[in-house]
Protein backbone atom coordinates (compact mmCIF):
# COMPACT_ATOMS: atom_id res chain seq x y z
CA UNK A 1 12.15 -13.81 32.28
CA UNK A 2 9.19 -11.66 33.52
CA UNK A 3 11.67 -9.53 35.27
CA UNK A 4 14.27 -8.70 32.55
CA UNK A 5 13.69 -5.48 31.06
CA UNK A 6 16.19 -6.71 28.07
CA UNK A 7 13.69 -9.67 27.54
CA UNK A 8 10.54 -7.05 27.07
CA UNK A 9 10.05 -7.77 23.42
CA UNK A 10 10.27 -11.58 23.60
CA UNK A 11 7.64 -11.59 26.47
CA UNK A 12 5.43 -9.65 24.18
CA UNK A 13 6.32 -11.97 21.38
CA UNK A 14 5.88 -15.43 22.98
CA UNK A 15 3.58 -17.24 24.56
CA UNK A 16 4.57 -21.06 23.92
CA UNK A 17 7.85 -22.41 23.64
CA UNK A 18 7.72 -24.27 20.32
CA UNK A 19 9.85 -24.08 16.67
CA UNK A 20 8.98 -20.76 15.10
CA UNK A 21 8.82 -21.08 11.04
CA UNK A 22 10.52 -18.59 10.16
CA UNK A 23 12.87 -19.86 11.78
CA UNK A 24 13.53 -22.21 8.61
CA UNK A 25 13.56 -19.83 5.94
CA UNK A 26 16.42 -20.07 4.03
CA UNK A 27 17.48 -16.30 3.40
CA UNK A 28 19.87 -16.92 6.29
CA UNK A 29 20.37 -12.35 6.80
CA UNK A 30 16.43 -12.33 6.80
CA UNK A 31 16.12 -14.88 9.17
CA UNK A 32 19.31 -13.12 11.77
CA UNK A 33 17.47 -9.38 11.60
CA UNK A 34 14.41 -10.88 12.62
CA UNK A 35 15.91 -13.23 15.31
CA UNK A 36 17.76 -10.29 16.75
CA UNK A 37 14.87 -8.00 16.52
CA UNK A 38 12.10 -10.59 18.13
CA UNK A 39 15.14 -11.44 20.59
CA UNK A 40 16.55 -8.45 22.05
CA UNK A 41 20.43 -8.34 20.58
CA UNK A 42 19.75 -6.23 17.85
CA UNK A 43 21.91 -2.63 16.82
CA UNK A 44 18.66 -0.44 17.96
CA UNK A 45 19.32 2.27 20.40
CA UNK A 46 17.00 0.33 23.36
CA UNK A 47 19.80 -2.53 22.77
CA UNK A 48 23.20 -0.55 22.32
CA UNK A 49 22.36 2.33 24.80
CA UNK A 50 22.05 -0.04 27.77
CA UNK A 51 26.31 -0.42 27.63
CA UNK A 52 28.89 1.80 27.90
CA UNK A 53 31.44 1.91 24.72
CA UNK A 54 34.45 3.13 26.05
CA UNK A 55 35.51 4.13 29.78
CA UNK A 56 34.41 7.63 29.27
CA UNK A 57 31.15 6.90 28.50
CA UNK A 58 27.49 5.76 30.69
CA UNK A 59 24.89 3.31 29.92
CA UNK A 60 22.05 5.59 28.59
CA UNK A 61 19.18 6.11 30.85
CA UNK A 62 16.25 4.87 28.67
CA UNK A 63 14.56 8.36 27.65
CA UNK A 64 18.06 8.55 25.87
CA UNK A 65 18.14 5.93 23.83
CA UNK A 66 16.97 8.04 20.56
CA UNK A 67 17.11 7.01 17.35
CA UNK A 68 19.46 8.94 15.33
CA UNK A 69 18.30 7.69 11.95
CA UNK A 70 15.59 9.61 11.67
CA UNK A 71 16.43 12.07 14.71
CA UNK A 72 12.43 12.85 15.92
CA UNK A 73 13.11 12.50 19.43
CA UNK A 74 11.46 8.89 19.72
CA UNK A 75 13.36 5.88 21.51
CA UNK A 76 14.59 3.34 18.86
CA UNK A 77 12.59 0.63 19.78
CA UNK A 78 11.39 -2.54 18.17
CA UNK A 79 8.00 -0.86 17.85
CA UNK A 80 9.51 2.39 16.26
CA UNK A 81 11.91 0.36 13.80
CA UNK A 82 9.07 -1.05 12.82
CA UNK A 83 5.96 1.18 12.60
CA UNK A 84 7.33 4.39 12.58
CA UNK A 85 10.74 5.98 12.01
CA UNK A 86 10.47 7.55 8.86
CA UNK A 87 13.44 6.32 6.84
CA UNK A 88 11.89 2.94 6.40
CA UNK A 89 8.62 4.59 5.26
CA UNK A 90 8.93 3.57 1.49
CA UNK A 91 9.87 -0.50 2.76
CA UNK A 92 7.21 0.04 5.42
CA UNK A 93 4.67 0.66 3.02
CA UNK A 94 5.42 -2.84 1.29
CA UNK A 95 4.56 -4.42 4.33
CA UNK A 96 1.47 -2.75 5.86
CA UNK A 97 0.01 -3.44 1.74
CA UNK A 98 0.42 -6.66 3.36
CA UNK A 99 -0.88 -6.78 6.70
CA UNK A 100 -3.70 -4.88 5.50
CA UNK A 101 -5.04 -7.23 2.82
CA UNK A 102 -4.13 -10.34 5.13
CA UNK A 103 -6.04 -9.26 8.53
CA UNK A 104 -8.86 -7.93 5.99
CA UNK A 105 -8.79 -11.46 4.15
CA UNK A 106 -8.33 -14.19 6.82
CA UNK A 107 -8.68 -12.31 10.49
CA UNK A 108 -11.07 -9.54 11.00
CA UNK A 109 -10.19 -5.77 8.90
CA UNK A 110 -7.84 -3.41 9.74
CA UNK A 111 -7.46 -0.11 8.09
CA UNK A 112 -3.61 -0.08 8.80
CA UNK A 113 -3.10 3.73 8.78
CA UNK A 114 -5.30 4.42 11.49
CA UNK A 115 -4.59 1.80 13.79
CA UNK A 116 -0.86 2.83 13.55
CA UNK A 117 -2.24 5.69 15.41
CA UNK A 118 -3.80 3.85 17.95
CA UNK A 119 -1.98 1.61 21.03
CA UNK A 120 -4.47 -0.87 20.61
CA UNK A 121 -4.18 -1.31 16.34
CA UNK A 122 0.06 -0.71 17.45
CA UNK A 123 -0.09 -4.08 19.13
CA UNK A 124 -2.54 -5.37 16.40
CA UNK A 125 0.00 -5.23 14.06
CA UNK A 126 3.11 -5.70 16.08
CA UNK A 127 1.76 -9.69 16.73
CA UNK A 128 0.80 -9.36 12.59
CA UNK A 129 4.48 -8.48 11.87
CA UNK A 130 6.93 -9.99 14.86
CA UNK A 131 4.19 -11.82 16.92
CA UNK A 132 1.75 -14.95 17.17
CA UNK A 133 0.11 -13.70 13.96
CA UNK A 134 3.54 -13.58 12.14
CA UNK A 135 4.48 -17.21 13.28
CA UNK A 136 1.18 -18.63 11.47
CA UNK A 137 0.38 -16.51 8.72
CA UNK A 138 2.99 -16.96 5.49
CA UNK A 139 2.18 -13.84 3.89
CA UNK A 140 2.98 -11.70 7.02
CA UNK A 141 6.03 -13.59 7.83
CA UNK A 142 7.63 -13.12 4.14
CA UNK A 143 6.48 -9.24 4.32
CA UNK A 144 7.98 -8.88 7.80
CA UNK A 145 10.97 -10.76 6.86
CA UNK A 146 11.73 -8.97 4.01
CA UNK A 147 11.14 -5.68 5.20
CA UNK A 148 13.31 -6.80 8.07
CA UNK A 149 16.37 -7.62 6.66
CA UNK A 150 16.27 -4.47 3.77
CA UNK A 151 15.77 -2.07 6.87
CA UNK A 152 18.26 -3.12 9.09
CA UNK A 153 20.61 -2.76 5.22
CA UNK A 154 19.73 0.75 5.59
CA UNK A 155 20.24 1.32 8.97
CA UNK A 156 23.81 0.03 9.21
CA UNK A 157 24.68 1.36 5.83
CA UNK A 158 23.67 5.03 7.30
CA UNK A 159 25.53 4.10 10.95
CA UNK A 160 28.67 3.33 8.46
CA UNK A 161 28.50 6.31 6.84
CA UNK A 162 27.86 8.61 9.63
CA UNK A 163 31.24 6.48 11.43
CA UNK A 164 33.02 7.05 8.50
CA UNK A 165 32.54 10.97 8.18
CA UNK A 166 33.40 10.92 12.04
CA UNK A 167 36.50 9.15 11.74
């Protein structure tokens, strides 16, 4: 595992192998986007742009595997899904609210826009939302969830449309 680049999230992401909760949450679409985000098989750019789609085409080298959602140039990664590309800013928000008062409460305190800034407060809250933190805190993992699952609704609802004014 330590040597698959596709596994690079799940190393991040797991330390013991052991039932995650979430896992038994019962919004079943909730539960996939988060399964295929933690696990690598998602619809994000760093997952897609490894293939080839048709016989004229070349697995993207990873510098070009950039998100077209919000076109700024930065690779659609777990981390920029997440904590960054701007279309989710408004669901984002929801969920830092969150994070915020639930690191301040239980953990240690965070002030969430800064450490978005920062590679260190990046992780922090990466292992908050999709990490250890997320798999033993309820109020992260129904923020996370959620947010999950109403992103990834408006990411493929803008891939459709953009598909269907190409085609």
């Amino acid at each position: 595992m330590q040597h698959k680049p596709k596994l690079r999230t799940y190393q991040q992401l797991k330390s013991k192998l052991r039932f995650e909760r979430y896992l038994a949450t019962k919004d079943r679409e909730a539960r996939e986007a988060m399964t295929r985000l933690r696990g690598g098989t998602n619809e994000l750019r760093i997952e897609t742009g490894r293939y080839a789609i048709t016989n004229r085409d070349r697995p993207l080298e990873l510098s070009e595997r950039r998100c077209l959602i919000c076109m700024s140039g930065e690779i659609e990664d777990e981390t920029h899904f997440v904590l960054d590309c701007s279309v989710y800013e408004d669901l984002r928000q929801e969920m830092l609210d969150v994070v915020s008062s639930t690191l301040s409460r239980k953990l240690q305190p965070i002030e969430v826009g800064k450490a978005r800034n920062e590679e260190e407060g990046r992780k922090k809250i990466m292992a908050a939302l999709v990490g250890e933190l997320f798999t033993s805190e309820p109020e992260l993992r129904a923020a996370a969830l959620h947010f999950c699952k109403r992103a990834m609704k408006r990411r493929n609802k803008i891939v459709r449309e953009v598909l269907d004014q190409k085609t």
